[in-house]
N, C-alpha and C. Protein backbone atom coordinates (compact mmCIF):
# COMPACT_ATOMS: atom_id res chain seq x y z
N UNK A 1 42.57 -39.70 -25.70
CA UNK A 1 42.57 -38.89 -24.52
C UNK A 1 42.27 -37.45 -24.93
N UNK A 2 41.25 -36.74 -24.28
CA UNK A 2 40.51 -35.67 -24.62
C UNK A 2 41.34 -34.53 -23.23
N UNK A 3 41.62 -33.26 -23.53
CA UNK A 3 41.61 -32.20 -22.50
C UNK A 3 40.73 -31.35 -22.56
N UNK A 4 39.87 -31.21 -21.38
CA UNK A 4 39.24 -29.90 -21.34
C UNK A 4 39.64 -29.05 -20.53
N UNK A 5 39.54 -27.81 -21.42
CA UNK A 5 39.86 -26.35 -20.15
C UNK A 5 38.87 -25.17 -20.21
N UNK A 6 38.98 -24.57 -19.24
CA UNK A 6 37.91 -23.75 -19.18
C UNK A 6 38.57 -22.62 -18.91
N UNK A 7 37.89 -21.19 -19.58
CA UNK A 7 38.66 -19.98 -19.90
C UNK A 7 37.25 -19.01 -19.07
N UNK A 8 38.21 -18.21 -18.11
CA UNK A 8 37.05 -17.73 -17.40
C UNK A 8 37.51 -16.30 -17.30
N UNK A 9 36.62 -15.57 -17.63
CA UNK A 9 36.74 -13.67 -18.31
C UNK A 9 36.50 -12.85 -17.07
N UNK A 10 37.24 -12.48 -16.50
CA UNK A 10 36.72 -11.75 -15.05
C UNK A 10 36.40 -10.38 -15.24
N UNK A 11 35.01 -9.95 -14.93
CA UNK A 11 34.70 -8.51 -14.99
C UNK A 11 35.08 -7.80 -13.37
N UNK A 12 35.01 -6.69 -13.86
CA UNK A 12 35.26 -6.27 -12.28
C UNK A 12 34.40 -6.40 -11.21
N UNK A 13 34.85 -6.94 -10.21
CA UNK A 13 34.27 -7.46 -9.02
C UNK A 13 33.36 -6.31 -7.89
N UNK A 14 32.24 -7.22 -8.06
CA UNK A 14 31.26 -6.23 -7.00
C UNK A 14 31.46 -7.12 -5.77
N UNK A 15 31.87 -6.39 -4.34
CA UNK A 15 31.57 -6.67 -3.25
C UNK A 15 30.32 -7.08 -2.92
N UNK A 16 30.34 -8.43 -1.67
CA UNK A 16 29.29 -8.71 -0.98
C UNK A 16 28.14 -7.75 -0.71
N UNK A 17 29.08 -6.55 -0.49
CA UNK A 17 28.00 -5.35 0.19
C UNK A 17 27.36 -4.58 -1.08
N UNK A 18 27.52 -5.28 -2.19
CA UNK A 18 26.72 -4.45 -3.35
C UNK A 18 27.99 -2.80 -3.60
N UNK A 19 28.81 -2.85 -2.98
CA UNK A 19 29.59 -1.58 -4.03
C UNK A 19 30.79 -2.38 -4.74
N UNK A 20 31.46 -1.63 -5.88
CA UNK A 20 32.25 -2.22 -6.42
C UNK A 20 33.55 -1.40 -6.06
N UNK A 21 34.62 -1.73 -6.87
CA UNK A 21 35.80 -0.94 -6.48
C UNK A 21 36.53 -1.32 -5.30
N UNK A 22 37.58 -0.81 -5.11
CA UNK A 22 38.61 -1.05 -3.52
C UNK A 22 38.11 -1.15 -2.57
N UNK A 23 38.01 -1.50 -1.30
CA UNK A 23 37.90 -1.23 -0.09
C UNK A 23 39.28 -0.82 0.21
N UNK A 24 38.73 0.60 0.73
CA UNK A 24 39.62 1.74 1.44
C UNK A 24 39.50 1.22 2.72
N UNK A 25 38.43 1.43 3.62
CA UNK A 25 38.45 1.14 4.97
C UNK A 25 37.47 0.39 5.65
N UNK A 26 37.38 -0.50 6.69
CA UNK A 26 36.53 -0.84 7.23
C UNK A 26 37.11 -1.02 8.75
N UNK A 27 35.85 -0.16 9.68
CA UNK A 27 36.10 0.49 11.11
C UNK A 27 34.80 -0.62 11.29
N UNK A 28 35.08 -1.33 12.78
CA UNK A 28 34.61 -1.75 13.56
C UNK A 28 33.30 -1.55 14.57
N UNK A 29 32.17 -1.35 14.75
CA UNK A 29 31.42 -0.68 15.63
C UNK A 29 31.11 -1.61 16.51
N UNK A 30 31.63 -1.29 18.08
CA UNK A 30 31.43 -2.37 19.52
C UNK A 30 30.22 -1.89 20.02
N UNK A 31 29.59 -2.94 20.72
CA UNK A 31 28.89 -3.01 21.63
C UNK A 31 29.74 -2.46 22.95
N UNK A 32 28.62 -2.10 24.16
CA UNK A 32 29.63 -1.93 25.46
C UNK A 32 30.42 -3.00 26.06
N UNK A 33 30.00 -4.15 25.70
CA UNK A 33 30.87 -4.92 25.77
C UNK A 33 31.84 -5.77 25.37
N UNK A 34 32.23 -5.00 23.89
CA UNK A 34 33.37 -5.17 23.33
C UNK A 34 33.04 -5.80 21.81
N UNK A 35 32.13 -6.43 21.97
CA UNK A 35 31.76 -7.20 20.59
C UNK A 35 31.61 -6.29 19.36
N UNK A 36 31.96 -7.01 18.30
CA UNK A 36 31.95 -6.20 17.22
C UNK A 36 30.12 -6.68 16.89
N UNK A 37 29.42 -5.80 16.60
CA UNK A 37 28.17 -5.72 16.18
C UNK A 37 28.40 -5.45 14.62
N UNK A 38 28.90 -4.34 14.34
CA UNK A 38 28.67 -4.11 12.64
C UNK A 38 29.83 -3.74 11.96
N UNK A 39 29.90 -3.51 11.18
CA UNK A 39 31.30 -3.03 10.21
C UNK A 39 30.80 -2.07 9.36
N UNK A 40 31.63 -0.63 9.03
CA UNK A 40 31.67 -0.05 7.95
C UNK A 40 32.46 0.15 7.22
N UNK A 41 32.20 -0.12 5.57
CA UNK A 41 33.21 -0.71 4.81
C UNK A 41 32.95 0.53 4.01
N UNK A 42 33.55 1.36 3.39
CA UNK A 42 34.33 2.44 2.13
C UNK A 42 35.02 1.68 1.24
N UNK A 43 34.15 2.35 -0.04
CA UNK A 43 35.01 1.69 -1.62
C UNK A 43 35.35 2.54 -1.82
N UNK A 44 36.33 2.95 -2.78
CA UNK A 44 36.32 3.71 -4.40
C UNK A 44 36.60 3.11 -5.39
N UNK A 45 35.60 3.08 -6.30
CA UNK A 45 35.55 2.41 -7.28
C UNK A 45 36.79 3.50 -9.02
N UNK A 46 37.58 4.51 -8.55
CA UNK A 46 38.28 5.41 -9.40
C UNK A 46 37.05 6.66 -9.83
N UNK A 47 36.09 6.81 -9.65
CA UNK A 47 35.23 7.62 -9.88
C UNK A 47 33.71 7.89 -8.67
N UNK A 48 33.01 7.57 -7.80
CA UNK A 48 32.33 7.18 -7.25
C UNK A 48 32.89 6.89 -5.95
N UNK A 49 32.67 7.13 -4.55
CA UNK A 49 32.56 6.27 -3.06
C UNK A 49 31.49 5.32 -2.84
N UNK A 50 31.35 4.38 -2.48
CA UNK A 50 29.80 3.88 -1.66
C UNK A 50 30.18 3.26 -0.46
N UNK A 51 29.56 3.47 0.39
CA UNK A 51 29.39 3.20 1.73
C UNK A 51 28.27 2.09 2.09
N UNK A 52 28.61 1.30 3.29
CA UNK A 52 28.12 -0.38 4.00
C UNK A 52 28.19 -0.19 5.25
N UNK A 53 27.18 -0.28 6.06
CA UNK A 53 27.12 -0.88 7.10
C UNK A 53 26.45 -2.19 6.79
N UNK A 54 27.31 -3.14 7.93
CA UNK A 54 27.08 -4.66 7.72
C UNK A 54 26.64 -5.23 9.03
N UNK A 55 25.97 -5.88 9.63
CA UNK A 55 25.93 -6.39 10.68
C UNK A 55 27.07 -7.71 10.43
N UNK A 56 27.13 -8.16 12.17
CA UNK A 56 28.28 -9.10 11.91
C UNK A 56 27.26 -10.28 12.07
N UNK A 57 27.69 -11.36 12.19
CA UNK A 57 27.35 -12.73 12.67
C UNK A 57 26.54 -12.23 14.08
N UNK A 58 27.18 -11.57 14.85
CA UNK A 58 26.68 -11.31 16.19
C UNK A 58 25.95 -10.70 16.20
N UNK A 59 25.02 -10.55 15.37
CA UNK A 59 24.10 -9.51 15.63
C UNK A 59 22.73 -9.67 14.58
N UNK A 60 22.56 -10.44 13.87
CA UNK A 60 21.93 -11.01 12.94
C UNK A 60 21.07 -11.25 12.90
N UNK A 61 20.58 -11.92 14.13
CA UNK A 61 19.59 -12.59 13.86
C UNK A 61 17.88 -11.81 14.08
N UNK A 62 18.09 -10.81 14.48
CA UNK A 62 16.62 -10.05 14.11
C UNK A 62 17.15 -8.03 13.37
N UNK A 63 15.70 -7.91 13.10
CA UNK A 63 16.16 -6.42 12.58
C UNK A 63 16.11 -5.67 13.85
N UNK A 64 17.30 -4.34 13.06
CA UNK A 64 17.22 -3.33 13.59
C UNK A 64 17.51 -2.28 13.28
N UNK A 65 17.74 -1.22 14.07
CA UNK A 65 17.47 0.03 13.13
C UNK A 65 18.92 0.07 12.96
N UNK A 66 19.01 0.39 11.44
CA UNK A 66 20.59 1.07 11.11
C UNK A 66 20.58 2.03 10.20
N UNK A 67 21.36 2.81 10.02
CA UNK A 67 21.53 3.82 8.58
C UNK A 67 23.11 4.04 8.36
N UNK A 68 23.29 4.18 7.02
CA UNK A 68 24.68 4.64 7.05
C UNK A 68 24.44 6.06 5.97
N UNK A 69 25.61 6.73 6.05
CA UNK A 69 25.53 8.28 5.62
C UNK A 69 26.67 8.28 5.18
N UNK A 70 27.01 8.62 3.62
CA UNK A 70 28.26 9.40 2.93
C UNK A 70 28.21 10.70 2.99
N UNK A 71 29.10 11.32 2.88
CA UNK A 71 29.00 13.13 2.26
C UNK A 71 30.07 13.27 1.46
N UNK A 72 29.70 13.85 0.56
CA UNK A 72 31.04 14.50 -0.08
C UNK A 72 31.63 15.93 0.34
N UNK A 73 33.29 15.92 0.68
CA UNK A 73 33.50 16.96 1.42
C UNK A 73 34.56 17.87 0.57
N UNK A 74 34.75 19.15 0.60
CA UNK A 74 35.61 19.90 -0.10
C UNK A 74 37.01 19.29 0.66
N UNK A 75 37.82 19.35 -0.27
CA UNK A 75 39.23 18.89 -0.51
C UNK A 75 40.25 19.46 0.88
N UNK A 76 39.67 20.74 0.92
CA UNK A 76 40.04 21.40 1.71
C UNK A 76 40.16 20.90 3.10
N UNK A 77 38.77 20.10 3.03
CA UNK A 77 38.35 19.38 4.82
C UNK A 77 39.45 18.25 4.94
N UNK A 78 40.28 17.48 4.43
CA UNK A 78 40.98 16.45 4.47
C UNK A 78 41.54 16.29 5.72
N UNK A 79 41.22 15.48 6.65
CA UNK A 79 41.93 15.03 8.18
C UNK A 79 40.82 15.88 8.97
N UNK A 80 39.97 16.59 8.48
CA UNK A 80 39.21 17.68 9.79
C UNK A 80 38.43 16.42 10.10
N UNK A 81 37.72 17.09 11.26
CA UNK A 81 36.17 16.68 11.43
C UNK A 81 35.05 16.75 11.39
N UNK A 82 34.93 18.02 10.29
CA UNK A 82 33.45 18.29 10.35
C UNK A 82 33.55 18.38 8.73
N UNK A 83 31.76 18.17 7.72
CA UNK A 83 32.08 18.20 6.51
C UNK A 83 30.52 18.51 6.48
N UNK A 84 30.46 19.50 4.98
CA UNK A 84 29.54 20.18 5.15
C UNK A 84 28.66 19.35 4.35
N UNK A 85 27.32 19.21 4.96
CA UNK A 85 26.54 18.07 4.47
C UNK A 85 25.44 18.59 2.93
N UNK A 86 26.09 20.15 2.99
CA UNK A 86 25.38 20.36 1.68
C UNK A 86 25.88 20.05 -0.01
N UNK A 87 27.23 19.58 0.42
CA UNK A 87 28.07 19.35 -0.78
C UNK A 87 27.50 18.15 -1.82
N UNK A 88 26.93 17.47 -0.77
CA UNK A 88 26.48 16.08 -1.23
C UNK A 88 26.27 15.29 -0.24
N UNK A 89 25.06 14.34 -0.41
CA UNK A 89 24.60 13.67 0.92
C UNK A 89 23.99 12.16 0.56
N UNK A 90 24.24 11.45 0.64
CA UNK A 90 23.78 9.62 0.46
C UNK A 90 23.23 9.21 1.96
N UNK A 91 21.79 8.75 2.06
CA UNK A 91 21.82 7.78 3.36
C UNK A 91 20.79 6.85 2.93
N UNK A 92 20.83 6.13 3.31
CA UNK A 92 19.74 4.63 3.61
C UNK A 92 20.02 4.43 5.15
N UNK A 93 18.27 4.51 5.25
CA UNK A 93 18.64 4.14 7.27
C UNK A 93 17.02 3.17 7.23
N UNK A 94 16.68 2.27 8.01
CA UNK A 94 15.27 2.00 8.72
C UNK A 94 15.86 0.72 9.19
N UNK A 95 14.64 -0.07 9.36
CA UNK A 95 14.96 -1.39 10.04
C UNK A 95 15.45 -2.56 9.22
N UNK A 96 16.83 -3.29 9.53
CA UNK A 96 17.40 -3.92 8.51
C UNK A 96 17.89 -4.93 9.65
N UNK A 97 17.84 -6.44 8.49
CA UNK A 97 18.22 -7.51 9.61
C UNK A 97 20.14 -7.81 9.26
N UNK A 98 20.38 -7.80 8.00
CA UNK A 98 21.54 -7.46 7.77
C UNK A 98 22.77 -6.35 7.50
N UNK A 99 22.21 -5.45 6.47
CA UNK A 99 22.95 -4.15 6.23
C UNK A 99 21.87 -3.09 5.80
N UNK A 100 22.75 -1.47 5.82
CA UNK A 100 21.99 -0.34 5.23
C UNK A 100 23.13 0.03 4.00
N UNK A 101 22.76 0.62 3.20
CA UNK A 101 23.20 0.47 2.39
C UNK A 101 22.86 -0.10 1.14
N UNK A 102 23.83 -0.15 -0.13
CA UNK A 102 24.93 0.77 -0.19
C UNK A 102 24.57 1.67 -0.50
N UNK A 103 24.91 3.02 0.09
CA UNK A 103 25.02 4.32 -0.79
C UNK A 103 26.44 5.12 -2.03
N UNK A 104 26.14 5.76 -2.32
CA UNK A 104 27.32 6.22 -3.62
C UNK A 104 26.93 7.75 -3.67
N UNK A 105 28.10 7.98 -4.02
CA UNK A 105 28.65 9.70 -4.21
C UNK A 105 30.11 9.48 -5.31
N UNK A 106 29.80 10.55 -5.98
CA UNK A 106 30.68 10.99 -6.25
C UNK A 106 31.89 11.26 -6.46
N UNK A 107 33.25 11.02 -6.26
CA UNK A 107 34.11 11.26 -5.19
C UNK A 107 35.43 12.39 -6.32
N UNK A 108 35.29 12.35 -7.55
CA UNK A 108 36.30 13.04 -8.64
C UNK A 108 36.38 14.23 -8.01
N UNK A 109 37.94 14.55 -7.51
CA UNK A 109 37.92 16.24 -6.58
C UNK A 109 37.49 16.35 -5.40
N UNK A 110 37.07 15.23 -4.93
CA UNK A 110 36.16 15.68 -3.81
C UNK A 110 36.90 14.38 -2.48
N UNK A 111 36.80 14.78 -1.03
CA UNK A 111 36.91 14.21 0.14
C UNK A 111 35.33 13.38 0.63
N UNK A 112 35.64 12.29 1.00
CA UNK A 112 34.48 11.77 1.65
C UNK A 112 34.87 11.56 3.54
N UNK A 113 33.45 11.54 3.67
CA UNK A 113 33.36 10.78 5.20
C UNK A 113 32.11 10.20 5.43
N UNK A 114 32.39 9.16 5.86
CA UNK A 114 31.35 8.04 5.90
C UNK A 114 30.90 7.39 7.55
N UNK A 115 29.86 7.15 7.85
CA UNK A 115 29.29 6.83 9.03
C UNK A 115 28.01 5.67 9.26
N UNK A 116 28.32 5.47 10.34
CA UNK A 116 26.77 4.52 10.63
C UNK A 116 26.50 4.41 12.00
N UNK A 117 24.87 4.44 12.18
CA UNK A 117 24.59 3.93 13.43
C UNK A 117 23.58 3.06 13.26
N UNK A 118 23.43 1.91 14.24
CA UNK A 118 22.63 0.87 15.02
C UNK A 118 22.29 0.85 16.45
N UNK A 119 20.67 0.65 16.37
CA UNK A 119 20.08 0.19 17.54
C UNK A 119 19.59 -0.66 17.32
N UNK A 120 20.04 -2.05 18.44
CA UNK A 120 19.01 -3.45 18.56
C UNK A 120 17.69 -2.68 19.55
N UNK A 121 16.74 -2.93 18.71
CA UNK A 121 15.60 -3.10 19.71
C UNK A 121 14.93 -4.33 19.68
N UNK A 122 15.36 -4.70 21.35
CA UNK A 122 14.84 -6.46 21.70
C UNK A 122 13.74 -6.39 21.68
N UNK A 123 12.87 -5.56 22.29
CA UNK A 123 11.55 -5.44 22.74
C UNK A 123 10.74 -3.92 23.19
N UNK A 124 10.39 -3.63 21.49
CA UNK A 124 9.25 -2.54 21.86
C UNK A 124 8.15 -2.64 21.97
N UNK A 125 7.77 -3.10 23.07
CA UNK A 125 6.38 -3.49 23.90
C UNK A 125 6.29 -2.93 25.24
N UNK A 126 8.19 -3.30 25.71
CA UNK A 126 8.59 -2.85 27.11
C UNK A 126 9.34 -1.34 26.97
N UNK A 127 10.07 -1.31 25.73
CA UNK A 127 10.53 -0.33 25.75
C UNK A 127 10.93 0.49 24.73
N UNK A 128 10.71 2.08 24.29
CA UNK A 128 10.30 2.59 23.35
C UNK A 128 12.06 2.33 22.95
N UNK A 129 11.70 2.20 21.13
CA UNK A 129 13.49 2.03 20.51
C UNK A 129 14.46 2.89 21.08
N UNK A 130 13.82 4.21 21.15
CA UNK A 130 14.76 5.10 21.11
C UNK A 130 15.58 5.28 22.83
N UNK A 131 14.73 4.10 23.79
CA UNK A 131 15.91 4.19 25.21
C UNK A 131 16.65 2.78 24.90
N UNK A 132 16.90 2.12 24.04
CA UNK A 132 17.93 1.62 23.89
C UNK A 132 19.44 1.91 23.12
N UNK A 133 19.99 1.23 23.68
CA UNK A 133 21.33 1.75 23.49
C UNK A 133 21.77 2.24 21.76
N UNK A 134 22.01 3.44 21.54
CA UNK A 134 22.53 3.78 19.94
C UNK A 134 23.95 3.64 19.57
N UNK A 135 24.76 3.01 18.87
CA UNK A 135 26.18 2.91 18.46
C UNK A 135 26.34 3.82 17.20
N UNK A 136 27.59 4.09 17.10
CA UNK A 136 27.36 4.86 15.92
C UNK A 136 28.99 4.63 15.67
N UNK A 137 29.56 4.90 14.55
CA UNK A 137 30.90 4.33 13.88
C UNK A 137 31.33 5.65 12.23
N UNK A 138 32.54 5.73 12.56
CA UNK A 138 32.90 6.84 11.26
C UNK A 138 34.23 6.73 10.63
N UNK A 139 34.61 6.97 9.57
CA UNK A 139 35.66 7.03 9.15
C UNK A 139 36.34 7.38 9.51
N UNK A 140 38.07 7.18 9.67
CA UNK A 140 38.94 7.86 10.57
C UNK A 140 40.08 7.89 9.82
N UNK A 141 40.86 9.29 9.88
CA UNK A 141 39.82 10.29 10.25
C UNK A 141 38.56 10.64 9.91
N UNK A 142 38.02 11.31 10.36
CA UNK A 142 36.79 11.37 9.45
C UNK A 142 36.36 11.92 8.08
N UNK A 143 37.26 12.75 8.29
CA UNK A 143 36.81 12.69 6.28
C UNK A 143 38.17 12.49 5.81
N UNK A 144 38.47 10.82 5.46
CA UNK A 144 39.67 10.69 5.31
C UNK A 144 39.88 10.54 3.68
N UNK A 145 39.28 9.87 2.96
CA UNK A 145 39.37 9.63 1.31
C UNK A 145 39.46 10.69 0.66
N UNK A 146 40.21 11.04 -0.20
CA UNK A 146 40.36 12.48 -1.06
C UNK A 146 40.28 11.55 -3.10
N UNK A 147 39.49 12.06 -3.08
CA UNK A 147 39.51 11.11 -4.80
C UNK A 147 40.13 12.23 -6.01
């Protein structure tokens, strides 16, 4: 009678969404009628933020426009709402059938706030992207992570 076992070495784990590290937060973005359309998910990986917007299941099945945006914010901004976008700036935005993203900053000393918006456009033939409906979703508070 023979035993086999198997010895398995775990490196640190990268998220689905391509960042590694914790998930700090993930905020919800509805449609007007309640449905969750996308998710934005915040890591810190102990050195670094990166930011995800994800589409959900509900929303999948064709592209559309999304972008998501980090900033890095002075320490100072912690709980405000506004953060100055010259400190440091991450975005990936165009037409995506699943996520935008990931972006990464920085985060040693520094506050983040993280955001995203999506528009489904069903049909630009009838109607230009930009009169359909825009969602948009942010960290809360908004510049809530202090690294």
């Amino acid at each position: 009678m023979s035993v086999a076992s198997a010895v398995t070495v775990s490196q640190p784990a990268l998220a689905a969404d391509g960042c590694s590290g914790k998930l700090l937060q993930t905020r919800n973005m509805k449609d007007n009628g309640g449905r969750v359309i996308a998710k934005l998910h915040l890591y810190w990986d102990g050195t670094r933020n990166c930011a995800v917007l994800r589409a959900t299941s509900a929303s999948v099945a064709t592209k559309k426009t999304m972008s998501v945006t980090l900033l890095t914010c002075a320490r100072s901004a912690k709980g405000k709402r506004t953060c100055d976008p010259r400190i440091g700036r991450a975005y990936d935005g165009g037409q995506f059938t699943y996520y935008a993203g990931p972006v990464r900053l920085n985060g040693v000393n520094k506050c983040v706030a993280a955001s995203g918006t999506f528009r489904k456009v069903r049909n630009p033939a009838i109607r230009p992207p930009e009169a359909h409906p825009q969602y948009t979703v942010a960290t809360s508070p908004y510049v809530g992570h202090c690294g």
